[in-house]
Protein backbone atom coordinates (compact mmCIF):
# COMPACT_ATOMS: atom_id res chain seq x y z
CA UNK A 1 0.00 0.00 0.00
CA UNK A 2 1.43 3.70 -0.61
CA UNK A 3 1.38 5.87 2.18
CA UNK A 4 -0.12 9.35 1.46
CA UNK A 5 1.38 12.19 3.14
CA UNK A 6 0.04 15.25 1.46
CA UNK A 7 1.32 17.82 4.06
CA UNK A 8 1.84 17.99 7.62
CA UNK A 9 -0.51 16.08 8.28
CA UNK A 10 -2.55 12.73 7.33
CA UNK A 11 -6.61 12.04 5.86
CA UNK A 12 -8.93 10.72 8.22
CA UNK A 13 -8.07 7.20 8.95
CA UNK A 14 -11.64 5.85 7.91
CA UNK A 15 -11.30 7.76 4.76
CA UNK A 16 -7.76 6.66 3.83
CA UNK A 17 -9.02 2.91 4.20
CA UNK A 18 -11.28 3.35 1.63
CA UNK A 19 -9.64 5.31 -0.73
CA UNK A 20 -6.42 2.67 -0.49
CA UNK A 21 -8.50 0.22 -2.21
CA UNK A 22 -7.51 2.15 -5.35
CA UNK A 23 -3.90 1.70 -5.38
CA UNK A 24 -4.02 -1.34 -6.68
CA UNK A 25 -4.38 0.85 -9.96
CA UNK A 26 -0.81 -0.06 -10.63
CA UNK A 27 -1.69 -3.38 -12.07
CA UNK A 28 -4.90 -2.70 -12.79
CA UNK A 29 -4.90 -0.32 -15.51
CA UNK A 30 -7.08 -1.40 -18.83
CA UNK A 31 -5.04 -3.03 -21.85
CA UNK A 32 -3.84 -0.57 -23.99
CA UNK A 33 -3.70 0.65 -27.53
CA UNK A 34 -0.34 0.02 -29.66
CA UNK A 35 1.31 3.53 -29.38
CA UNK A 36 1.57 5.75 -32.34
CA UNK A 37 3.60 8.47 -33.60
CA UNK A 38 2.51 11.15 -30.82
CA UNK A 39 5.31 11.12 -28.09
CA UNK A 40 5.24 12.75 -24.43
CA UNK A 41 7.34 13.21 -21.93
CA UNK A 42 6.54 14.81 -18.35
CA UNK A 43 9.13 17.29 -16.03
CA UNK A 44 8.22 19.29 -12.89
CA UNK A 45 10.09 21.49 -10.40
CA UNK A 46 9.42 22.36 -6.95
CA UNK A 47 8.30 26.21 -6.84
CA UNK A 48 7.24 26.80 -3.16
CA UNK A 49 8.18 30.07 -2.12
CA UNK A 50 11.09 30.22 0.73
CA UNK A 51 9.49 33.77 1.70
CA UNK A 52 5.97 32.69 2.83
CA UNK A 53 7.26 30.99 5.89
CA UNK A 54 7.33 27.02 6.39
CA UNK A 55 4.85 25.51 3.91
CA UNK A 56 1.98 22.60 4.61
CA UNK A 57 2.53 21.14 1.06
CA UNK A 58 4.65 22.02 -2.53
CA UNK A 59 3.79 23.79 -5.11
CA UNK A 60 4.49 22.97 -8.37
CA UNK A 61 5.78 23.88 -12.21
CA UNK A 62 4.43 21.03 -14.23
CA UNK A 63 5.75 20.14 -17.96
CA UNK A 64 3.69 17.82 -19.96
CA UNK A 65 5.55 18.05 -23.77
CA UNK A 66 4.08 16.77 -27.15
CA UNK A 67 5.84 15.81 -29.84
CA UNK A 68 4.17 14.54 -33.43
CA UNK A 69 5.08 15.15 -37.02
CA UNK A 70 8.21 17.28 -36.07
CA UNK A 71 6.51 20.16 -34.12
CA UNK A 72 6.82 20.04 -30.29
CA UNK A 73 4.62 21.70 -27.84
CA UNK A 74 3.80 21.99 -23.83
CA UNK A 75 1.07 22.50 -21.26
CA UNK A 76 2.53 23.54 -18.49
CA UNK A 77 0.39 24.16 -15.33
CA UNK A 78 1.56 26.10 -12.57
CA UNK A 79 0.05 26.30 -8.54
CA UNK A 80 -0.05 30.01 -8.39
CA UNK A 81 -3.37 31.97 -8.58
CA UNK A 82 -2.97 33.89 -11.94
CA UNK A 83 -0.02 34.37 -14.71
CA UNK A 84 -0.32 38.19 -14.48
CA UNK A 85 -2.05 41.23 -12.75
CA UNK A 86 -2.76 39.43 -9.59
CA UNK A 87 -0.38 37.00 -7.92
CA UNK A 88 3.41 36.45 -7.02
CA UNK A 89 4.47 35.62 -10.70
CA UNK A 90 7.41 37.87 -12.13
CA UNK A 91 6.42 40.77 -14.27
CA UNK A 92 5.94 39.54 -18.10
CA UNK A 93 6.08 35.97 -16.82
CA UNK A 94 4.35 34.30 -20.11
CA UNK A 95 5.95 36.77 -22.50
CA UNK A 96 9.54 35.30 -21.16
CA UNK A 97 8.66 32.27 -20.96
CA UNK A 98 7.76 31.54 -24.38
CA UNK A 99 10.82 33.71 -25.35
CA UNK A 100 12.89 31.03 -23.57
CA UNK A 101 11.03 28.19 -24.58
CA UNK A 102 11.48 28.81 -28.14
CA UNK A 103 15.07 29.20 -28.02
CA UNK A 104 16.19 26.30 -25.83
CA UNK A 105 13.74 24.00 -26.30
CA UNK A 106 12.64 24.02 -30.01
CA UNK A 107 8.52 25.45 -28.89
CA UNK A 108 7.13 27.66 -30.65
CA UNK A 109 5.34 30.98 -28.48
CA UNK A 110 1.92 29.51 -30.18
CA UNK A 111 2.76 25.92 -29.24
CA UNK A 112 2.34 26.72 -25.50
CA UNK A 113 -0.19 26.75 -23.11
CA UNK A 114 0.09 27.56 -19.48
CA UNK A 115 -2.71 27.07 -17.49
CA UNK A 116 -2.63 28.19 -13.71
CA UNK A 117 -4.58 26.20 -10.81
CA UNK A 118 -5.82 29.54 -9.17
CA UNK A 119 -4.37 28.23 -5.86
CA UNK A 120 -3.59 31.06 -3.69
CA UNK A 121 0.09 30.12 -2.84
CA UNK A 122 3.07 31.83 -2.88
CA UNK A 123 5.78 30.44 -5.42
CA UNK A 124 9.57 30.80 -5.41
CA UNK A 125 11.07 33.87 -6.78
CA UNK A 126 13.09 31.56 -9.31
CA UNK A 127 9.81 30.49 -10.55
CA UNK A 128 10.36 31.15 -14.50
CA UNK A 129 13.90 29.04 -14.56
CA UNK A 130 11.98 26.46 -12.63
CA UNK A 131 9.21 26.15 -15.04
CA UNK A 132 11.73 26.06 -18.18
CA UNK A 133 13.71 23.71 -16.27
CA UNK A 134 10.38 21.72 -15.99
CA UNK A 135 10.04 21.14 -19.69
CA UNK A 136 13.47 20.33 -20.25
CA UNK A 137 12.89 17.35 -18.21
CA UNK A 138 10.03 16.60 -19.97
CA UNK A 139 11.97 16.95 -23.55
CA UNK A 140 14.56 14.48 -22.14
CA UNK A 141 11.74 11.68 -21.19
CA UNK A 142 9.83 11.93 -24.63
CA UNK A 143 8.03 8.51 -25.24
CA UNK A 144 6.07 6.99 -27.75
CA UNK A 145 2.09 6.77 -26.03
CA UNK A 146 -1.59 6.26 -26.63
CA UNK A 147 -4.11 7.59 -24.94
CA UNK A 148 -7.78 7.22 -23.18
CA UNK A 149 -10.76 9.08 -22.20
CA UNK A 150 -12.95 9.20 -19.65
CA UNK A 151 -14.59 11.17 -17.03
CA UNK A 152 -15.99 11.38 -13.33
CA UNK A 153 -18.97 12.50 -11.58
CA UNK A 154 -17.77 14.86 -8.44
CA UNK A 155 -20.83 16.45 -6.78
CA UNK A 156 -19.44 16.40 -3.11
CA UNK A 157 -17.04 19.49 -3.02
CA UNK A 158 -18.30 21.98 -4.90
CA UNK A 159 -20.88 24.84 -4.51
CA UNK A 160 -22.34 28.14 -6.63
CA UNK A 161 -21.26 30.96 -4.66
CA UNK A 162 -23.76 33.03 -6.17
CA UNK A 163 -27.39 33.48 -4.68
CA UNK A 164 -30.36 34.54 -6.13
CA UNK A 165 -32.64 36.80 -4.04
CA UNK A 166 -36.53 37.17 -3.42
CA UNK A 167 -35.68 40.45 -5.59
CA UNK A 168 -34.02 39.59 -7.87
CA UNK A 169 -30.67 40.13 -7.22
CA UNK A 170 -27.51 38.41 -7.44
CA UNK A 171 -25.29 38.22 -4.48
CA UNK A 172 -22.04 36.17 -3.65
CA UNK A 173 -20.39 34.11 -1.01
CA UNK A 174 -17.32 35.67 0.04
CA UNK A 175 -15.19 36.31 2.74
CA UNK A 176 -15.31 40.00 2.50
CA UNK A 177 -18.21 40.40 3.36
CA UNK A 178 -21.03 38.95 5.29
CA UNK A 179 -23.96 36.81 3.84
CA UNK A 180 -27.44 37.90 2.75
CA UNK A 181 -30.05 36.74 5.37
CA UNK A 182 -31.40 33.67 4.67
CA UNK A 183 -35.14 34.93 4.25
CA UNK A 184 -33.60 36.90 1.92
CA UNK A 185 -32.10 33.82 -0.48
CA UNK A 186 -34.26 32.22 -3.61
CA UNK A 187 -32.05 30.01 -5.56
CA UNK A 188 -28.45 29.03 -5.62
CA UNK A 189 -26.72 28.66 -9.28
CA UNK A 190 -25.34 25.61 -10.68
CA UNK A 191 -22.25 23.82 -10.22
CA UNK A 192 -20.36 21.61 -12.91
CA UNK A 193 -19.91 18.12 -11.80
CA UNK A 194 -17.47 16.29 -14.67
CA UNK A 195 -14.16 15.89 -14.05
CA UNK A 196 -12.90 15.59 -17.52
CA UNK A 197 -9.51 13.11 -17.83
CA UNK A 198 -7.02 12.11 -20.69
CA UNK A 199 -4.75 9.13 -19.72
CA UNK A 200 -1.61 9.03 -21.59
CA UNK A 201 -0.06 5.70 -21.61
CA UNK A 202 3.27 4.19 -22.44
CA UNK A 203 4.17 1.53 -24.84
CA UNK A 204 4.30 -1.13 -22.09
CA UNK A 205 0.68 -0.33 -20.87
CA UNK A 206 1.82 1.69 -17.94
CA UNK A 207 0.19 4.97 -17.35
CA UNK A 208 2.76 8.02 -18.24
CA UNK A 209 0.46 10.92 -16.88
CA UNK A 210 -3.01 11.86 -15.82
CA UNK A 211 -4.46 15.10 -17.18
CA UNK A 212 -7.59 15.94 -15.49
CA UNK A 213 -9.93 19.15 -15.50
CA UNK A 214 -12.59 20.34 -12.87
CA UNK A 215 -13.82 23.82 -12.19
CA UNK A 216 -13.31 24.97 -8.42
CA UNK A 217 -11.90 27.88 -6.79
CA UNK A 218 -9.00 25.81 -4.84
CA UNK A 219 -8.81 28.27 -1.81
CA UNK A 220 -10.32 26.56 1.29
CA UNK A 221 -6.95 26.46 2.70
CA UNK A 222 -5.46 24.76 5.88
CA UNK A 223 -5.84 25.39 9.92
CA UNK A 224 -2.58 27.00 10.16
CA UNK A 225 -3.07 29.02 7.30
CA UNK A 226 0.46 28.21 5.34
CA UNK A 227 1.15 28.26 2.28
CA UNK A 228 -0.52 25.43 0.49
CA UNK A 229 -1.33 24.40 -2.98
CA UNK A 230 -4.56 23.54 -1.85
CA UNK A 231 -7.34 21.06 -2.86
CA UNK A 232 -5.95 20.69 -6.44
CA UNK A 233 -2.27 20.46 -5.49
CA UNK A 234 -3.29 17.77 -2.88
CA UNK A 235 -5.51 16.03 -5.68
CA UNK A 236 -2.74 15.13 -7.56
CA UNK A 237 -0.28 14.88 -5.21
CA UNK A 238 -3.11 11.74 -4.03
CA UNK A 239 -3.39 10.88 -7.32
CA UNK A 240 0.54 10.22 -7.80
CA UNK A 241 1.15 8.26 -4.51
CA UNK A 242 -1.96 6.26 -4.79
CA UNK A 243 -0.66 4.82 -8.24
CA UNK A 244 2.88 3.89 -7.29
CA UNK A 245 5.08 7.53 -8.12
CA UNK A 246 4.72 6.24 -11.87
CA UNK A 247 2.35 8.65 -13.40
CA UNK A 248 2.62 12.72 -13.29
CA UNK A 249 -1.24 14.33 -12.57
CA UNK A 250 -1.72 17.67 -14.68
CA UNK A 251 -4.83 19.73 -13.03
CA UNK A 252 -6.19 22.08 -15.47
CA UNK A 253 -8.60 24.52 -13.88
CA UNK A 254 -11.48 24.77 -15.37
CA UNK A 255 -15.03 27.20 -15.49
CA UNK A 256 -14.28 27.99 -11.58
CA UNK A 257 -15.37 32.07 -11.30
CA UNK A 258 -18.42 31.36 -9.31
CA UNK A 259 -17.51 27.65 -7.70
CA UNK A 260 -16.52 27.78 -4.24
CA UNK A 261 -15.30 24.56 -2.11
CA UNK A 262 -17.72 23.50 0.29
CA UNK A 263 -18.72 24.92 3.47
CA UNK A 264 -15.67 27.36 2.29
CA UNK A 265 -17.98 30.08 4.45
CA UNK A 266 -18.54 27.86 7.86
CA UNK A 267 -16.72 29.59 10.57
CA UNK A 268 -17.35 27.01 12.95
CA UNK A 269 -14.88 24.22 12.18
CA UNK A 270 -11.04 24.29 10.21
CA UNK A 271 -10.92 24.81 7.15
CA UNK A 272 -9.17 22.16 5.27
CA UNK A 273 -8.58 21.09 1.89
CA UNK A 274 -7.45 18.36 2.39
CA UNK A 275 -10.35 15.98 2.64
CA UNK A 276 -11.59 18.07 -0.68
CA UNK A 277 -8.34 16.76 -2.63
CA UNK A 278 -8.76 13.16 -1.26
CA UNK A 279 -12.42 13.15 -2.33
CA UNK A 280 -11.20 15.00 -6.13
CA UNK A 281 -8.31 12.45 -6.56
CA UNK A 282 -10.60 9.21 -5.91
CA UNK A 283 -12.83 10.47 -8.73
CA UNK A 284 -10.56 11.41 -11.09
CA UNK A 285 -8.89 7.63 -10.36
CA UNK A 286 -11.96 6.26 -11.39
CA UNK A 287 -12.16 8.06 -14.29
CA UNK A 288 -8.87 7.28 -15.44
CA UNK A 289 -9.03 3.19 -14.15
CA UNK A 290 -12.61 2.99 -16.83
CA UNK A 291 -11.31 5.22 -19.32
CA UNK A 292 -12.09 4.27 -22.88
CA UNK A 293 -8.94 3.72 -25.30
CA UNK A 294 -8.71 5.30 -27.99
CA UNK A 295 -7.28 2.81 -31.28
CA UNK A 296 -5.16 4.03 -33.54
CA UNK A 297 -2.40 7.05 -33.81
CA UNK A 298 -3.82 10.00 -31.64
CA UNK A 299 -4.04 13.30 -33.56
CA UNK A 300 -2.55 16.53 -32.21
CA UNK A 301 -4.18 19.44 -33.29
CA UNK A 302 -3.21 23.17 -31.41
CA UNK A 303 -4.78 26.18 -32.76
CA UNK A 304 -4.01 30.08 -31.68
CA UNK A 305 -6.80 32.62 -31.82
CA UNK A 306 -6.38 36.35 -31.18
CA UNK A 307 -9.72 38.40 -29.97
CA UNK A 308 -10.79 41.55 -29.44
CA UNK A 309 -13.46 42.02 -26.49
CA UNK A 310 -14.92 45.55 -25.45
CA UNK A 311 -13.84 47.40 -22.46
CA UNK A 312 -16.73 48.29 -20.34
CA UNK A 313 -17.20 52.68 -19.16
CA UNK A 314 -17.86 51.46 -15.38
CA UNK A 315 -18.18 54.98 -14.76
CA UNK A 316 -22.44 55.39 -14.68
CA UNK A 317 -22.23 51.94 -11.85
CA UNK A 318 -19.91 53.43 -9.78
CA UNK A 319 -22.22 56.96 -10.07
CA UNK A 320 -24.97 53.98 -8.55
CA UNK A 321 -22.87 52.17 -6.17
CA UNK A 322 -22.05 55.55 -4.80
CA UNK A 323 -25.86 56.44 -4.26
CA UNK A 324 -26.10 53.08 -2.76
CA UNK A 325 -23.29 53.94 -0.38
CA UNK A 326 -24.62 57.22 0.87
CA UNK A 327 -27.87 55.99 1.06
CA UNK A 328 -26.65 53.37 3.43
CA UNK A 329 -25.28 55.75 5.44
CA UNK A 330 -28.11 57.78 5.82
CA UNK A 331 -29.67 55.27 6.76
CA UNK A 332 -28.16 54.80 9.84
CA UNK A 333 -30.12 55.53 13.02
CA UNK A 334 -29.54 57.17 16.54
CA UNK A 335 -29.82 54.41 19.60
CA UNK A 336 -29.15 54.05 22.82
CA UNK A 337 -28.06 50.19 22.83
CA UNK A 338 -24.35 49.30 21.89
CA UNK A 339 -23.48 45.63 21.20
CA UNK A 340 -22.99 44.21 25.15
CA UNK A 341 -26.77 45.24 25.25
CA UNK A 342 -28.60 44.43 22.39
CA UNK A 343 -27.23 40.43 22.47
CA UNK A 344 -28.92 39.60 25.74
CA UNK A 345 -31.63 41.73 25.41
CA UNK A 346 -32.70 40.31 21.96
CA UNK A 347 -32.12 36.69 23.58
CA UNK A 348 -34.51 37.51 26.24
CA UNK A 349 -36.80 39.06 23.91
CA UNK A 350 -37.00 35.73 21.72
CA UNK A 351 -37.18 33.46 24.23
CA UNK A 352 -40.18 35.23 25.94
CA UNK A 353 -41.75 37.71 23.43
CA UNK A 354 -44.82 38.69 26.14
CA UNK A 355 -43.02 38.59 29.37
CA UNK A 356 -39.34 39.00 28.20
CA UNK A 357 -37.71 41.57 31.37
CA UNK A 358 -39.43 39.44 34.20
CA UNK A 359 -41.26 36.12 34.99
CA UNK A 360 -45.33 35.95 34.23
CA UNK A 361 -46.34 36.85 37.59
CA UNK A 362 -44.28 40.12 38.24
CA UNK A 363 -46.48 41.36 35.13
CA UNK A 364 -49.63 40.27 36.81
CA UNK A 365 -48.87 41.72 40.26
CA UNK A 366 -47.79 45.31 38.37
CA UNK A 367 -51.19 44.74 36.47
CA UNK A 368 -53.14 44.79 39.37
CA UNK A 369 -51.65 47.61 40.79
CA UNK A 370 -51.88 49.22 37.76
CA UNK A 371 -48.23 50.07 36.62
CA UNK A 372 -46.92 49.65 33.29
CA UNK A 373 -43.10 49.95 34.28
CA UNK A 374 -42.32 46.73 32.81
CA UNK A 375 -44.65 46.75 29.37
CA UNK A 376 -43.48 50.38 29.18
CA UNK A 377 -39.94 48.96 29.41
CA UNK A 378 -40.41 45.89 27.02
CA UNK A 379 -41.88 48.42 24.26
CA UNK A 380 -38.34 50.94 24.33
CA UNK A 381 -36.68 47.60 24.19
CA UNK A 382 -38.37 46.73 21.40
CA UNK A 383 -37.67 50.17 19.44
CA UNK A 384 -34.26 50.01 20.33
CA UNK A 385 -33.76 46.22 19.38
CA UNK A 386 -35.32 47.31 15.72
CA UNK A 387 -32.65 50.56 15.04
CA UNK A 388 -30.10 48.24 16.37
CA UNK A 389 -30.59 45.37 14.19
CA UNK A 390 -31.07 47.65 11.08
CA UNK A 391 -28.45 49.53 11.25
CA UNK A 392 -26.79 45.61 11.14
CA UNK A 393 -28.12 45.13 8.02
CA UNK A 394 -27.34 48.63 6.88
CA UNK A 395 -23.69 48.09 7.66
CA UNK A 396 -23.69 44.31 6.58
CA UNK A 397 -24.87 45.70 2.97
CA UNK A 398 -22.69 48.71 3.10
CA UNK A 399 -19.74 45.88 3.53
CA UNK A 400 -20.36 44.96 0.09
CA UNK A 401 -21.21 47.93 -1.18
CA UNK A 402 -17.97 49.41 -0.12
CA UNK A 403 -15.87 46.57 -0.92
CA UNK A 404 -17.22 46.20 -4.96
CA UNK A 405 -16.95 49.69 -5.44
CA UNK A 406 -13.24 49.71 -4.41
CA UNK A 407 -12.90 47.04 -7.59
CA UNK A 408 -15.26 48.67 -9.70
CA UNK A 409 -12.77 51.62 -9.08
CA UNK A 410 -9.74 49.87 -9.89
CA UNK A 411 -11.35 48.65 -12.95
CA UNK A 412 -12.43 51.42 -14.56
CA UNK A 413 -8.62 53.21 -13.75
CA UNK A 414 -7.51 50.59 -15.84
CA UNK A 415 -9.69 50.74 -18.46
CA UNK A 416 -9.03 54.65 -18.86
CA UNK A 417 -5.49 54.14 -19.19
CA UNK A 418 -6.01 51.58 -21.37
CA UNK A 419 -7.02 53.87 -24.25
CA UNK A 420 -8.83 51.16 -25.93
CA UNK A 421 -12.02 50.03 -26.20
CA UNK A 422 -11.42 46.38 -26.47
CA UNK A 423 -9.40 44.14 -24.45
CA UNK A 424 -7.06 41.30 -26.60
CA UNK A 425 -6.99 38.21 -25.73
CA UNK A 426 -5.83 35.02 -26.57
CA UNK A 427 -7.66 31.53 -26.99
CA UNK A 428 -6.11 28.33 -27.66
CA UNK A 429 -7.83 24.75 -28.89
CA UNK A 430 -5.82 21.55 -28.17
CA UNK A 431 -7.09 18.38 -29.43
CA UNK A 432 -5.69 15.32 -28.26
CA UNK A 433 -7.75 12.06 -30.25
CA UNK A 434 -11.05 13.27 -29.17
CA UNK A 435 -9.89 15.15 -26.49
CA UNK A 436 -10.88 18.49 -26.90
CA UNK A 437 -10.73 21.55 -25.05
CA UNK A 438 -10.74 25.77 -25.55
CA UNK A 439 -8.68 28.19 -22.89
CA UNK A 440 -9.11 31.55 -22.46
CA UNK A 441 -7.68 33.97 -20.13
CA UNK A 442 -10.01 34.74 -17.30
CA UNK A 443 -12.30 33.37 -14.40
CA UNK A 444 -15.32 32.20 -16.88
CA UNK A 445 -17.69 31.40 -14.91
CA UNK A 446 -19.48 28.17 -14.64
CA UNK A 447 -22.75 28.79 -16.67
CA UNK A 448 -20.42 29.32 -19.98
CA UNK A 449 -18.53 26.19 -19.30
CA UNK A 450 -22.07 23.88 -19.40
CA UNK A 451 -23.18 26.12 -22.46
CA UNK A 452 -20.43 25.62 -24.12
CA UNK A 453 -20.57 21.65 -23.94
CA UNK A 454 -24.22 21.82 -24.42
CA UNK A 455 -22.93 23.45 -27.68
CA UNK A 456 -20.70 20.65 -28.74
CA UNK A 457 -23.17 18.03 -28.28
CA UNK A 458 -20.18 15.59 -27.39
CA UNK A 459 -17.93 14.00 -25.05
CA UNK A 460 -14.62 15.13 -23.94
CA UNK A 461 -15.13 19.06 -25.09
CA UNK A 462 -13.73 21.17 -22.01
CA UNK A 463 -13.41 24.86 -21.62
CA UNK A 464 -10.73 26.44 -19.43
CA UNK A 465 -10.16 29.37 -17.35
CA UNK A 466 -6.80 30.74 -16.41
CA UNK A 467 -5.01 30.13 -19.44
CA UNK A 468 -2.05 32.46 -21.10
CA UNK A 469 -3.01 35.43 -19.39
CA UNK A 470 -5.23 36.90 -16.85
CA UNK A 471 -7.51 39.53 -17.05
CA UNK A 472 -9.80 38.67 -14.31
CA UNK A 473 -13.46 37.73 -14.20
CA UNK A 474 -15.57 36.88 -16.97
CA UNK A 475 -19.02 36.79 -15.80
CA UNK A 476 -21.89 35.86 -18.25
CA UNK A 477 -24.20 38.86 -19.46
CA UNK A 478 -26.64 38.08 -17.55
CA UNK A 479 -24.69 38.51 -14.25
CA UNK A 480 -22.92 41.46 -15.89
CA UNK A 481 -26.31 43.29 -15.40
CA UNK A 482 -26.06 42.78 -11.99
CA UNK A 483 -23.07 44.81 -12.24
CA UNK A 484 -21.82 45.96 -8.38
CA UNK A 485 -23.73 43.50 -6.39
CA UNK A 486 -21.00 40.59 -6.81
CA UNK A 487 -17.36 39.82 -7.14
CA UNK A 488 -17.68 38.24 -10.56
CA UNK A 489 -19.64 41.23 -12.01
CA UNK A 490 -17.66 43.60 -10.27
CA UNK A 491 -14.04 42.23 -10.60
CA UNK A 492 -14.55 42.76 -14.48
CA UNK A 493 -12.76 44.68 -17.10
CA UNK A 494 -15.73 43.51 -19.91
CA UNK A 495 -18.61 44.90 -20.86
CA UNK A 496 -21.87 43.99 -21.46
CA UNK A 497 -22.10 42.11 -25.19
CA UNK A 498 -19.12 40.22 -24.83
CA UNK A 499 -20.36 36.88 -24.38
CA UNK A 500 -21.38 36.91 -27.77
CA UNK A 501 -18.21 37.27 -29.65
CA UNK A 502 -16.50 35.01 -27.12
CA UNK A 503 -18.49 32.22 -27.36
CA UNK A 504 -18.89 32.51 -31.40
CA UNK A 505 -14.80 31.81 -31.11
CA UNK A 506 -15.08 29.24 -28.86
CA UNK A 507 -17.14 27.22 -31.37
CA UNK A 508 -14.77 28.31 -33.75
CA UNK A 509 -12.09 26.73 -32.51
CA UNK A 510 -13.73 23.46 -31.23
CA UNK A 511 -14.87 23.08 -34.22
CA UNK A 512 -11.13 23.34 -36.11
CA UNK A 513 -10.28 21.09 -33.65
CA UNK A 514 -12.44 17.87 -35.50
């Protein structure tokens, strides 16, 4: 059995029994298909920042190269949250990269793609001679393989941060800010369940790598709040161990703006990824254990497409958000009660809504004697419990108000400087066999992910986020018109009407990629 040590510490024993049972994958892998001309060859490098302090588990630059018909190219993936704009990566990170890549290592600048987990972890400073030094390694193992496909159902560890109110409006789980009130909340939105996973396998049957794709923000974390390539790191790192250190997992991140983890907003017990990872890995096993092999030589087929997406004026919602703002603080109302008095008072006044300052028969013996000190009392209470508690909710909203205008701010600085009314942007199609799948460069969120293989009509079409560049969310329409009252519709550079365009190159290239 292989012992999985993810970080500093180890999975719930009942859970590790169970998910054990797997390793037996190393003999137990399907037969497979004669290789053909494609070759592959995997390299990595430790890039886990020094500077953040001691870390619960590595991060990692991850090379997987392919070589067919004389051209060579590489997906690299990389545990750091973005490749530009946000995030510890060096200044022109992509830009040098391929720059480097096509002079040492024979790849062409449109023969990459670099696709980041959107971990939250700090890498090493050294991070862009790590990464080359990654694909080196995997130019030096290059291997005839074949490949399979297949997929897993994961519906335990992800959720739709966004919530649909009585209203009408659309608001988000965050950390910045508190929650809506539950009597507030209609609906939740949809998550995306597949895990999508190629198998590349080498002439002897063996499994070479595991490339696997899932949309989820990986940022639940661990207790002692180190640095961590969270849920997706520790996915693979499970998936690695578990079959016998003889396969390299690839995460590719997927449609993940609006998927949280979990319970990533309970305050009441750790948060830890761990569990999260375990339960991704032993899907994404099974996926790759049942996978369907593909006959024949595998086609590679990598296609570059340049777009130009408009820039949205976010000057009229901030004009709003501002009116919200002041409005909110208006609202806010004189009392009397401060915190250390309206907590037991509002206890006493739920627990005993008629006779909440005294028992039952104080009130009756006052009755008789006709005084109302007590009802008299109840009824300030009352008034002051009301201001109190709105000016809660005034400050609760006010929270978010403040906190999207800051990025609706940033935004539109950027856009202004800019002096452009379009953003460019690069997508990329890889086909692998019938593997297919479409990047672009920003936090799609879920809802154009299941369009988008509703689309296709057919298996193994995937479309990723996070992919040679960043330019941060990229929010459907629809929640674009909700503009200011989430992080995905906030946290935007686009406008509305770019979903459109977008998605008419996304089918595009899928379709190129038959």
């Amino acid at each position: 059995m292989h012992r999985i040590q993810l970080g500093n510490g180890f999975c719930q024993p009942a859970f590790l029994a169970w998910i054990l049972l797997l390793a037996c994958l190393d003999s137990a892998w399907t037969p497979h298909a004669s290789a053909g001309s494609l070759r592959a060859g995997c390299g990595r490098s430790e890039i886990t920042g020094p500077q953040a302090g001691p870390a619960n588990d590595p991060l990692y630059a991850k090379a997987m190269v392919l070589e067919q018909d004389g051209q060579r190219y590489a997906i690299v993936t990389l545990d750091v949250v973005a490749l530009e704009r946000i995030g510890p990566l060096p200044r022109n990170f992509l830009a040098d990269l391929r720059k480097r890549l096509a002079e040492s290592c024979g790849i062409a600048p449109q023969h990459l793609l670099v696709n980041t987990s959107h971990c939250h972890g700090i890498c090493s400073p050294d991070v862009l001679d790590k990464t080359v030094a990654a694909v080196e390694q995997g130019i030096e193992q290059l291997e005839p393989v074949s490949i399979a496909i297949g997929k897993g159902d994961e519906q335990r560890i992800s959720e739709n941060r966004r919530l649909t109110t009585h209203d009408g409006r659309q608001v988000d789980v965050r950390h910045a800010y508190p929650l809506e009130p539950d009597s507030a909340i209609a609906a939740a939105g949809p998550i995306d369940p597949e895990v999508g996973v190629l198998r590349l396998d080498r002439a002897d049957g063996q499994p070479l790598a595991i490339l696997y794709t899932f949309a989820i923000h990986p940022i639940q974390g661990v207790p002692s709040g180190a640095n961590t390539a969270d849920l997706t790191g520790m996915a693979s790192t499970a998936i690695e161990q578990l079959s016998g250190g003889k396969l390299m997992a690839f995460f590719l991140q997927g449609c993940a703006g609006d998927i949280n983890p979990v319970l990533y907003k309970d305050v009441s017990l750790p948060r830890h990824a761990e569990l999260l990872g375990l339960q991704l890995a032993q899907t994404t096993l099974r996926a790759a254990w049942k996978a369907t092999l593909i006959e024949g030589e595998p086609k590679l087929r990598w296609v570059q497409l340049p777009l130009e997406l408009p820039r949205a004026d976010l000057a009229p919602t901030i004009a709003l958000l501002e009116e919200e703002r002041d409005r909110l603080v208006g609202s806010i109302q004189p009392g009397s009660m401060n915190f250390k008095g309206f907590l037991p008072t509002l206890l006493k006044h739920r627990l005993n809504p008629e006779f909440p300052s005294a028992d039952k028969g104080r009130y009756l013996r006052d009755q008789a004697l006709a005084i109302d000190d007590f009802p008299n009392l109840d009824q300030w209470q009352r008034q002051q419990l009301e201001r109190y508690q709105a000016n809660i909710d005034a400050m609760e909203r006010l929270t978010r108000v403040q906190t999207n205008l800051a990025l609706l701010k940033m935004h539109h600085g950027e856009n202004l400087e800019a002096n452009s009314r379009t953003i460019p942007v690069e997508l990329m199609g890889v086909g692998v066999g019938p593997w297919r799948m479409v990047t672009f460069p920003g936090e799609l969120t879920v809802e154009l992910g299941l369009a988008a293989k509703q689309r296709q009509g057919r298996p193994a079409s995937y479309l990723l986020g996070y992919t040679n560049g960043y330019i941060y969310y990229a929010p459907t329409d629809r929640q674009l018109s909700n503009r200011g009252g989430a992080q995905e519709d906030s946290d935007c550079l686009l406008a509305l009407g770019w979903q459109e365009p977008f998605e008419r190159a996304v089918d595009q290239l899928f379709g190129q990629l038959e």
